[in-house]
PDB file of N, CA and C in Angstrom:
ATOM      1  N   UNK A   1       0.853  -1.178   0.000  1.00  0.00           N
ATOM      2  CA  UNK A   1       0.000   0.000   0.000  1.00  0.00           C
ATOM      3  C   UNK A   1       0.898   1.240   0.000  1.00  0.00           C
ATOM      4  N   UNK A   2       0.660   1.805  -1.013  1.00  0.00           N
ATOM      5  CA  UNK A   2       1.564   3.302  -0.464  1.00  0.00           C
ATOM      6  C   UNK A   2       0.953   4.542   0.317  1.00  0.00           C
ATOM      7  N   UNK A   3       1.685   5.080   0.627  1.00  0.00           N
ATOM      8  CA  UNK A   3       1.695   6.336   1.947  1.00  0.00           C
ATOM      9  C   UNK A   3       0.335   6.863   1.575  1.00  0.00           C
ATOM     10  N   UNK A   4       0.236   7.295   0.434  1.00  0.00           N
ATOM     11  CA  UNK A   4      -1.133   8.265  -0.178  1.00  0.00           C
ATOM     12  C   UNK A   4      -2.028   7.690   0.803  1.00  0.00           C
ATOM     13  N   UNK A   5      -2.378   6.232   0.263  1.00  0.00           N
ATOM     14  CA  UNK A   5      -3.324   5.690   0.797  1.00  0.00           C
ATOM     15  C   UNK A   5      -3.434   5.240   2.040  1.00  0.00           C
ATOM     16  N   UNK A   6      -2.161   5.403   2.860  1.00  0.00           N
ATOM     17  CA  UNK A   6      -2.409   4.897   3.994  1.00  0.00           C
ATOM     18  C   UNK A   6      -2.906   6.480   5.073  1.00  0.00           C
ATOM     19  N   UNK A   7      -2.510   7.698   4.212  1.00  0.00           N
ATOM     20  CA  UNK A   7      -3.089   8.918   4.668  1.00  0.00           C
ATOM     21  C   UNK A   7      -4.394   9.119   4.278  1.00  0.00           C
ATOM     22  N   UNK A   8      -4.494   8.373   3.124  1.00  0.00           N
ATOM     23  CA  UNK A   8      -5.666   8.919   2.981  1.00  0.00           C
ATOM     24  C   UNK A   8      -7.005   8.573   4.045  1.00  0.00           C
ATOM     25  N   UNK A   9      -6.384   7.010   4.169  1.00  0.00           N
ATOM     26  CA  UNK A   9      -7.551   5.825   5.267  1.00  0.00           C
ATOM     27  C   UNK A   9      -7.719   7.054   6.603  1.00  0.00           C
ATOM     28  N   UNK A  10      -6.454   7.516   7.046  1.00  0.00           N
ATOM     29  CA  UNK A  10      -6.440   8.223   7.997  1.00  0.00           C
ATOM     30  C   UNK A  10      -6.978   9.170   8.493  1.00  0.00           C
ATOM     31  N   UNK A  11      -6.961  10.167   7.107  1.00  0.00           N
ATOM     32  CA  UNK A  11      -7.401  11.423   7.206  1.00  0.00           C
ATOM     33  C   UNK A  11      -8.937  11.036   7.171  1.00  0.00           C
ATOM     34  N   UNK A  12      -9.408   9.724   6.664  1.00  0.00           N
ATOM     35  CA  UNK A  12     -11.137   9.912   6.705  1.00  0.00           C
ATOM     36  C   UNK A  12     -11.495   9.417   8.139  1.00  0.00           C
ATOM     37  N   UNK A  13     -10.991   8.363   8.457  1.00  0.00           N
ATOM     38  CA  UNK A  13     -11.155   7.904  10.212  1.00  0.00           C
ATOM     39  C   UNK A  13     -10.471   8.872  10.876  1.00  0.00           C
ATOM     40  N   UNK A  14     -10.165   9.569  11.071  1.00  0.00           N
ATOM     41  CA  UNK A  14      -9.687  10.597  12.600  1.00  0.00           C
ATOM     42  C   UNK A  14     -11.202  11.102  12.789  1.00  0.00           C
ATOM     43  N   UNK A  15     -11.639  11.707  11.671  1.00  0.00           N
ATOM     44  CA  UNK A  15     -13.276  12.687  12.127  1.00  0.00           C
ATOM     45  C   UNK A  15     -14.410  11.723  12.672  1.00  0.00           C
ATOM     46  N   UNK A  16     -14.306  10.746  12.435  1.00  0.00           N
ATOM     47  CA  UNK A  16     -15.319   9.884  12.813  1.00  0.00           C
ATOM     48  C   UNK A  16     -14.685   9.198  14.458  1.00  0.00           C
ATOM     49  N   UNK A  17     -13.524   9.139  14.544  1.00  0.00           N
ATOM     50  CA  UNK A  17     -13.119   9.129  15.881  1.00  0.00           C
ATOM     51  C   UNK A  17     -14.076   9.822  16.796  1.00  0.00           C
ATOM     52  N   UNK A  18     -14.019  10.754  16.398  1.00  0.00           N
ATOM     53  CA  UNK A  18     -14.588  12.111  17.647  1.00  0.00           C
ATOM     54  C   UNK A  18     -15.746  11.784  18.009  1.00  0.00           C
ATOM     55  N   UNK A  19     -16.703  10.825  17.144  1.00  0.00           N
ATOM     56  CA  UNK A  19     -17.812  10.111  17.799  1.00  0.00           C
ATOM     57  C   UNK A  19     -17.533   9.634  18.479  1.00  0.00           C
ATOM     58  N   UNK A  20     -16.415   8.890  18.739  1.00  0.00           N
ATOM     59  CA  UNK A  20     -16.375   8.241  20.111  1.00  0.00           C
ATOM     60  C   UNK A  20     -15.607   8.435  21.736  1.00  0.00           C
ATOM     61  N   UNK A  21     -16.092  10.179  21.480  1.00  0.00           N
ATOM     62  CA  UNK A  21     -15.088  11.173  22.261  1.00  0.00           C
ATOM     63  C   UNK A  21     -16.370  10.438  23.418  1.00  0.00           C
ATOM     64  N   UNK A  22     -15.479  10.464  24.786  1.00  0.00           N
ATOM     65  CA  UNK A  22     -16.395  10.166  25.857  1.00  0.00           C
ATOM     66  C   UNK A  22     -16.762  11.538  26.783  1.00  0.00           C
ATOM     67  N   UNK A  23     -17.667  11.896  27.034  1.00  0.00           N
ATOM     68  CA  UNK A  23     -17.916  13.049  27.773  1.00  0.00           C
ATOM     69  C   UNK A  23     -17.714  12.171  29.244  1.00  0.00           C
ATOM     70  N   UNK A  24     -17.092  13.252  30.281  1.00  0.00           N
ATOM     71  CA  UNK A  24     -16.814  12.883  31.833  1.00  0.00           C
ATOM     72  C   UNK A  24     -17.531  13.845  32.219  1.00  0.00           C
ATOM     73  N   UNK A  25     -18.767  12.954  33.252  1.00  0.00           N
ATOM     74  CA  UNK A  25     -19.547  13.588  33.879  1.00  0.00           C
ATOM     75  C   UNK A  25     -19.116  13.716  35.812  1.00  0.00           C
ATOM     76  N   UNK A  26     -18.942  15.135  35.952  1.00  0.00           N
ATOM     77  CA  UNK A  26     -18.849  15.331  37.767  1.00  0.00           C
ATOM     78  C   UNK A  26     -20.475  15.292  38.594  1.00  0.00           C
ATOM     79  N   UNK A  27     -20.408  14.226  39.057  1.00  0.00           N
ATOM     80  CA  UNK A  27     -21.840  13.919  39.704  1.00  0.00           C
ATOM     81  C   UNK A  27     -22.000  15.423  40.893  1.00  0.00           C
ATOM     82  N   UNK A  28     -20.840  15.841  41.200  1.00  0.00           N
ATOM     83  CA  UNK A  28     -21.513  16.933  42.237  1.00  0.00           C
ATOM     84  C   UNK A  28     -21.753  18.499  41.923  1.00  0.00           C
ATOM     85  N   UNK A  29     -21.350  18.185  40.217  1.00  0.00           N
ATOM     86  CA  UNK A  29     -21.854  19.618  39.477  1.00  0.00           C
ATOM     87  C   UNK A  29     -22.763  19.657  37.991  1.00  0.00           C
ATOM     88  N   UNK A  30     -23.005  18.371  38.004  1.00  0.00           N
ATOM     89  CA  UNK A  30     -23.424  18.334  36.320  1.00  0.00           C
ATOM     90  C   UNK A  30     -25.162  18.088  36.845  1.00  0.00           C
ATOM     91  N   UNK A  31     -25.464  18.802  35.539  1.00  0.00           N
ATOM     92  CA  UNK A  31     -26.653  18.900  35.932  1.00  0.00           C
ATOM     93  C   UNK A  31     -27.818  17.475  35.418  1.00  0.00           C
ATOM     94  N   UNK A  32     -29.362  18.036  36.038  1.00  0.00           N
ATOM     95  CA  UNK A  32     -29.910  16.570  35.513  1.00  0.00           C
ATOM     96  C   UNK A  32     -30.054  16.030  34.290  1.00  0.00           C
ATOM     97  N   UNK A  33     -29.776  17.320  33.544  1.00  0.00           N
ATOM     98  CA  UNK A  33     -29.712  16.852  31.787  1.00  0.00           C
ATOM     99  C   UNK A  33     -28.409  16.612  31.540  1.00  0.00           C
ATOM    100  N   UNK A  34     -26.999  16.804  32.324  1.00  0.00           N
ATOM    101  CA  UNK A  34     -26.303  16.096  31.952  1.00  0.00           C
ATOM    102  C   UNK A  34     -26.213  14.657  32.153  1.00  0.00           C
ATOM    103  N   UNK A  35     -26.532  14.462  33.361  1.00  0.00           N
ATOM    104  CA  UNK A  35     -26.310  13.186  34.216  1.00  0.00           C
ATOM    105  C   UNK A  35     -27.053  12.304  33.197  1.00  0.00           C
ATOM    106  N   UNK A  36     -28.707  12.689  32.835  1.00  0.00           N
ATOM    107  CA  UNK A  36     -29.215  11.821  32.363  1.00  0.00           C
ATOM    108  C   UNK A  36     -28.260  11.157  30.605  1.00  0.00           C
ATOM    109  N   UNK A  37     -27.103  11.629  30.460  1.00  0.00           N
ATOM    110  CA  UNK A  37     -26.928  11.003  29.669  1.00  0.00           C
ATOM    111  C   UNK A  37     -26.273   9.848  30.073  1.00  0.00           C
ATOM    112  N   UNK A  38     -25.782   9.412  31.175  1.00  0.00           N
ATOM    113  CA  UNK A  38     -24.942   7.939  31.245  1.00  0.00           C
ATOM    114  C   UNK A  38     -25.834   7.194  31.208  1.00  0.00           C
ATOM    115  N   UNK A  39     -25.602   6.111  30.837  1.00  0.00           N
ATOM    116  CA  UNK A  39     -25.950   4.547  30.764  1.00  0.00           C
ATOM    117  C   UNK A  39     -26.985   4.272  31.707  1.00  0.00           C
ATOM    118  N   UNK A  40     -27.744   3.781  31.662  1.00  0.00           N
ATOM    119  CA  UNK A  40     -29.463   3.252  32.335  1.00  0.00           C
ATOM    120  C   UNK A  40     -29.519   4.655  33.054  1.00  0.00           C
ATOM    121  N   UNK A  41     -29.539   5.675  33.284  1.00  0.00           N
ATOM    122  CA  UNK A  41     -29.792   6.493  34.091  1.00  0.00           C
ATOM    123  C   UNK A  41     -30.458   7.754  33.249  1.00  0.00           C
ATOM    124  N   UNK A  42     -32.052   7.365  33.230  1.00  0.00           N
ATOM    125  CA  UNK A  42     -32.342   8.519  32.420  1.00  0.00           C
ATOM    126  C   UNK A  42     -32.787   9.721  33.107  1.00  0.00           C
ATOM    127  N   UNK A  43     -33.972  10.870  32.774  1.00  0.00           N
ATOM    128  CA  UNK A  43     -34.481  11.679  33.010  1.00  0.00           C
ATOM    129  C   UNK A  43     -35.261  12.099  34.431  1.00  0.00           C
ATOM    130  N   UNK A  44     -35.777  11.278  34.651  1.00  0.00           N
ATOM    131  CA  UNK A  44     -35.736  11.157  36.083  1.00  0.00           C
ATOM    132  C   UNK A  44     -35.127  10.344  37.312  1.00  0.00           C
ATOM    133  N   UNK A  45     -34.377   9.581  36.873  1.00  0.00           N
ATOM    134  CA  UNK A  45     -33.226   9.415  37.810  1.00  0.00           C
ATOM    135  C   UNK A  45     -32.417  10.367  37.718  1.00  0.00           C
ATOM    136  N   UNK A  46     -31.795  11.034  37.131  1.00  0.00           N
ATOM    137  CA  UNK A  46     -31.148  11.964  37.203  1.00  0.00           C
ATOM    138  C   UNK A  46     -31.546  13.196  37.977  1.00  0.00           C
ATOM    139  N   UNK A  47     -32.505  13.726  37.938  1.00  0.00           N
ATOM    140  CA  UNK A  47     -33.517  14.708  38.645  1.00  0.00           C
ATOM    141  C   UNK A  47     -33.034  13.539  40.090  1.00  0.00           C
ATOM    142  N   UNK A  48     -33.587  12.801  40.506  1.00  0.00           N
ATOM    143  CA  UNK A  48     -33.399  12.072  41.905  1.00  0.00           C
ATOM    144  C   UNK A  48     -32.089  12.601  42.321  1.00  0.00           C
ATOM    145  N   UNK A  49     -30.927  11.814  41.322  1.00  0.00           N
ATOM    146  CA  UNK A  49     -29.295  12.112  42.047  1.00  0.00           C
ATOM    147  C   UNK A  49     -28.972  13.636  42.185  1.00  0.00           C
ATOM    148  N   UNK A  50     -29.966  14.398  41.389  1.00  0.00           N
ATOM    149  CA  UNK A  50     -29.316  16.003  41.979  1.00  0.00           C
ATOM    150  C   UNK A  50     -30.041  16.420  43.091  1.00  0.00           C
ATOM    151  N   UNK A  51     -31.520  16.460  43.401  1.00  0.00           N
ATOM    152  CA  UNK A  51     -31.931  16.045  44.222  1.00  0.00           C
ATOM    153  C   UNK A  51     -31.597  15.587  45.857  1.00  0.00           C
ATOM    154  N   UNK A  52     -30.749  14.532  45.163  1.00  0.00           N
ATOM    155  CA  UNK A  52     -30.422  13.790  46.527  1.00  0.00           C
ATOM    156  C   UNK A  52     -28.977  14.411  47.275  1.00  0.00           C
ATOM    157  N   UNK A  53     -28.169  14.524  46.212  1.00  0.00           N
ATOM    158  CA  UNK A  53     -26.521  15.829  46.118  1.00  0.00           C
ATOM    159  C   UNK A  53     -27.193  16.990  47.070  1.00  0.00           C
ATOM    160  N   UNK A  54     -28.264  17.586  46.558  1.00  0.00           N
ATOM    161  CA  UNK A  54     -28.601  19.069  47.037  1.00  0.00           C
ATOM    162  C   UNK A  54     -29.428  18.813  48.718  1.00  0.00           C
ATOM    163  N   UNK A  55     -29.687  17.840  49.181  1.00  0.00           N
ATOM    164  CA  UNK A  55     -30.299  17.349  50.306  1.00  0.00           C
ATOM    165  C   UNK A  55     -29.120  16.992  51.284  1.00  0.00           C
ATOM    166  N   UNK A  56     -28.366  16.056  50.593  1.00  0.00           N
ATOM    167  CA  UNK A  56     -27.484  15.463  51.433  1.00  0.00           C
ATOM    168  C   UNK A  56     -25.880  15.808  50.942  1.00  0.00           C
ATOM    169  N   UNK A  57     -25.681  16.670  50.348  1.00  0.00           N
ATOM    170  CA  UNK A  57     -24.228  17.412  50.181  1.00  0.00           C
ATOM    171  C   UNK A  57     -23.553  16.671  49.041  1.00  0.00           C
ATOM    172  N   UNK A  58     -22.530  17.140  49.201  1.00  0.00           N
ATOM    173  CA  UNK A  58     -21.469  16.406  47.652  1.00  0.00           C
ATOM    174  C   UNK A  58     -21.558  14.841  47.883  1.00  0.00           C
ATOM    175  N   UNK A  59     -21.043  14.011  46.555  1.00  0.00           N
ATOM    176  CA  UNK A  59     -21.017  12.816  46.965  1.00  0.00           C
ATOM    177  C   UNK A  59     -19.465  13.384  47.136  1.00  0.00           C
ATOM    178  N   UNK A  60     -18.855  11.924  47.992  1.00  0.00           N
ATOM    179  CA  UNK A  60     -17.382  11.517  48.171  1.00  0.00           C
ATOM    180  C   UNK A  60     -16.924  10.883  47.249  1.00  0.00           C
ATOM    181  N   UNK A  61     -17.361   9.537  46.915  1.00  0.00           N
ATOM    182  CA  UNK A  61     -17.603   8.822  45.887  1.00  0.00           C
ATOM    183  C   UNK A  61     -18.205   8.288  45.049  1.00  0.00           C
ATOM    184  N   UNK A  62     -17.793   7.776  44.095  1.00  0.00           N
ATOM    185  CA  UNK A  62     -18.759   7.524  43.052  1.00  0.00           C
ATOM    186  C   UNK A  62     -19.893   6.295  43.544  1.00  0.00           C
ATOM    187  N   UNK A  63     -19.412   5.420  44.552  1.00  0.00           N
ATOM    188  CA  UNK A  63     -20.046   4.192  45.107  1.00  0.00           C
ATOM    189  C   UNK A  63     -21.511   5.146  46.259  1.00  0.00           C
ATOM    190  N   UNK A  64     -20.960   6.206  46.834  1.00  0.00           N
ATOM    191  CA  UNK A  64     -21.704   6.793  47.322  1.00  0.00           C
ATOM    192  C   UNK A  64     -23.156   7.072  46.634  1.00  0.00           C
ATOM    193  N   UNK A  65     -23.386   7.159  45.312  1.00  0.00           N
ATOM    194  CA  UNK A  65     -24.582   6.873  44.543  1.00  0.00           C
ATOM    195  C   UNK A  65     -25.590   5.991  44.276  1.00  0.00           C
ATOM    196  N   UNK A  66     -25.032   4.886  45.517  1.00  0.00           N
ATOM    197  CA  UNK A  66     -25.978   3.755  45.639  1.00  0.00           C
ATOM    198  C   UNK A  66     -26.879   4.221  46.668  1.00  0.00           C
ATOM    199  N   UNK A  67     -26.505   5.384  47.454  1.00  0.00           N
ATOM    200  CA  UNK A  67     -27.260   6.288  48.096  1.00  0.00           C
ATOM    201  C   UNK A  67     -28.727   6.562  47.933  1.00  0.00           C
ATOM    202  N   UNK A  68     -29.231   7.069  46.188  1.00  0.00           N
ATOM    203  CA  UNK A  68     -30.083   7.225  45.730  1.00  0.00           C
ATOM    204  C   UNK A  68     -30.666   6.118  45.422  1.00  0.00           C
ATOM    205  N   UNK A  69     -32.200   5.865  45.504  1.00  0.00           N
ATOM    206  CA  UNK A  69     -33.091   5.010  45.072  1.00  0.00           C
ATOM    207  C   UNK A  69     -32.865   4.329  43.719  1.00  0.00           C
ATOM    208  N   UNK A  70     -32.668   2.887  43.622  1.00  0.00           N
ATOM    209  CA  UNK A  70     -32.691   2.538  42.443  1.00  0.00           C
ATOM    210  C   UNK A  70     -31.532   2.768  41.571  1.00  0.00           C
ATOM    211  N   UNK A  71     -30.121   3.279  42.046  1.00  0.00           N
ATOM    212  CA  UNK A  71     -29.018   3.260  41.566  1.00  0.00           C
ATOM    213  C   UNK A  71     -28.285   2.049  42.247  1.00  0.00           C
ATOM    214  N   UNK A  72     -27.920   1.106  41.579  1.00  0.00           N
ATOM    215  CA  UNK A  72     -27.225  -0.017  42.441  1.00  0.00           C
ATOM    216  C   UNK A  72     -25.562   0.104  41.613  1.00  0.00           C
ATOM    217  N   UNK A  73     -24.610  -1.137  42.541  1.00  0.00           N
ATOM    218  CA  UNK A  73     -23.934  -1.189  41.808  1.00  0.00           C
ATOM    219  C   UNK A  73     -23.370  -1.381  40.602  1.00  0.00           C
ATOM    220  N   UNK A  74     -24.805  -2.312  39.495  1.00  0.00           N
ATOM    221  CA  UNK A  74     -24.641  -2.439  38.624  1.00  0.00           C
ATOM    222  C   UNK A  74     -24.715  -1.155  37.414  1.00  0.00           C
ATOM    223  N   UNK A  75     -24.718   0.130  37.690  1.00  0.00           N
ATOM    224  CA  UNK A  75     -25.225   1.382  36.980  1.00  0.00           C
ATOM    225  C   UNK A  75     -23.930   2.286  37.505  1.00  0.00           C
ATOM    226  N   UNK A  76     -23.772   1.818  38.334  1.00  0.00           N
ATOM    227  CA  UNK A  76     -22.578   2.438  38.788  1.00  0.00           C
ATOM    228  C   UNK A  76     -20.876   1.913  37.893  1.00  0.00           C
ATOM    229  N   UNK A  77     -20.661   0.417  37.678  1.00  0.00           N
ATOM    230  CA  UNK A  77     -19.942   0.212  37.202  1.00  0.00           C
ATOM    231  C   UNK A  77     -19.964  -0.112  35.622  1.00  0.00           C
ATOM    232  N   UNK A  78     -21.491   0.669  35.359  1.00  0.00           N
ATOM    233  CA  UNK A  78     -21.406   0.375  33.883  1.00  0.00           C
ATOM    234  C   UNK A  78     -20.786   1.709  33.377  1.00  0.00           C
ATOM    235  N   UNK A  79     -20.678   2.941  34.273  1.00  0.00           N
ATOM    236  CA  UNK A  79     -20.757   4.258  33.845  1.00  0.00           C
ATOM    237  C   UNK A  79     -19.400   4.612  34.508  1.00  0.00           C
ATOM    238  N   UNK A  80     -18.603   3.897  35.379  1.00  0.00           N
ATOM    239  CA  UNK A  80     -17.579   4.445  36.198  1.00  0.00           C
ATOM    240  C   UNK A  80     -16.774   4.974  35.433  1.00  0.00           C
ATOM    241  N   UNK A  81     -16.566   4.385  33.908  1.00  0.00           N
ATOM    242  CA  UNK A  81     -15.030   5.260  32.953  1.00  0.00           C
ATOM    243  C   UNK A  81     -15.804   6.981  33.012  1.00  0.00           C
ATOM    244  N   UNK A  82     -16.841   7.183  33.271  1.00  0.00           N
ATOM    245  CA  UNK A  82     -17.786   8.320  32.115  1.00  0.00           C
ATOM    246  C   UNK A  82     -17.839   9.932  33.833  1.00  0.00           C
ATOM    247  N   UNK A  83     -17.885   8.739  34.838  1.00  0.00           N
ATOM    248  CA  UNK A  83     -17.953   9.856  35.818  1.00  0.00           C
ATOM    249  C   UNK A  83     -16.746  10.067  36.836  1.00  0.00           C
ATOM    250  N   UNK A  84     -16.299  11.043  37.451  1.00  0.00           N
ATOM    251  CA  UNK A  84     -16.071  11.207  38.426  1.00  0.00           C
ATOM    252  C   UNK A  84     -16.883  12.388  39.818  1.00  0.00           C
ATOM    253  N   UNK A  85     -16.069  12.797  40.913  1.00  0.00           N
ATOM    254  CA  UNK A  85     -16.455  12.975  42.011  1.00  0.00           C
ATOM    255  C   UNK A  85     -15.477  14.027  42.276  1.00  0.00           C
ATOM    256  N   UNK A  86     -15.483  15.436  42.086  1.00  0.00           N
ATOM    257  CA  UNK A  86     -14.918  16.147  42.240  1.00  0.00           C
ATOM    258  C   UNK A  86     -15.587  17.037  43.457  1.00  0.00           C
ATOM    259  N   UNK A  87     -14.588  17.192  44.265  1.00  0.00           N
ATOM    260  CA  UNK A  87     -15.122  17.750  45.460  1.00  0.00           C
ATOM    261  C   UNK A  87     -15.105  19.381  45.765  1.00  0.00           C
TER     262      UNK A  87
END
């Protein structure tokens, strides 16, 4: 294969990369329309976890979200690359 083409493959996959840019969500500042974008956690769970932040203070950790109703560990470690816990 020569170079042309191996730039060329390149130059068309880099832009389509960026689809798979991951947004990092901070559970103790993002809001419920952000939150609701991770994984099983839609529109009104999300409303709950800010909710529950603004009642009972920052989380510490991300495990601390089992806190809220109906967030278990399994939602937690499907989403752990996507969030952190900034204090």
């Amino acid at each position: 294969m020569r170079i042309t083409h191996i730039l060329l493959i390149l130059a068309l996959a880099i832009p389509s990369l960026s689809s798979f840019a991951v947004e990092i969500v901070d559970i103790n500042k993002a809001s419920a329309e952000e939150i609701a974008e991770l994984d099983n956690i839609g529109p009104k769970k999300a409303k709950e976890i800010v909710e529950y932040r603004e009642k009972n203070g920052a989380f510490k950790s991300l495990d601390d979200l089992q806190g809220v109703k109906g967030i278990g560990k399994a939602t937690i470690e499907k989403n752990r690359d996507r969030m952190i816990v900034a204090q």
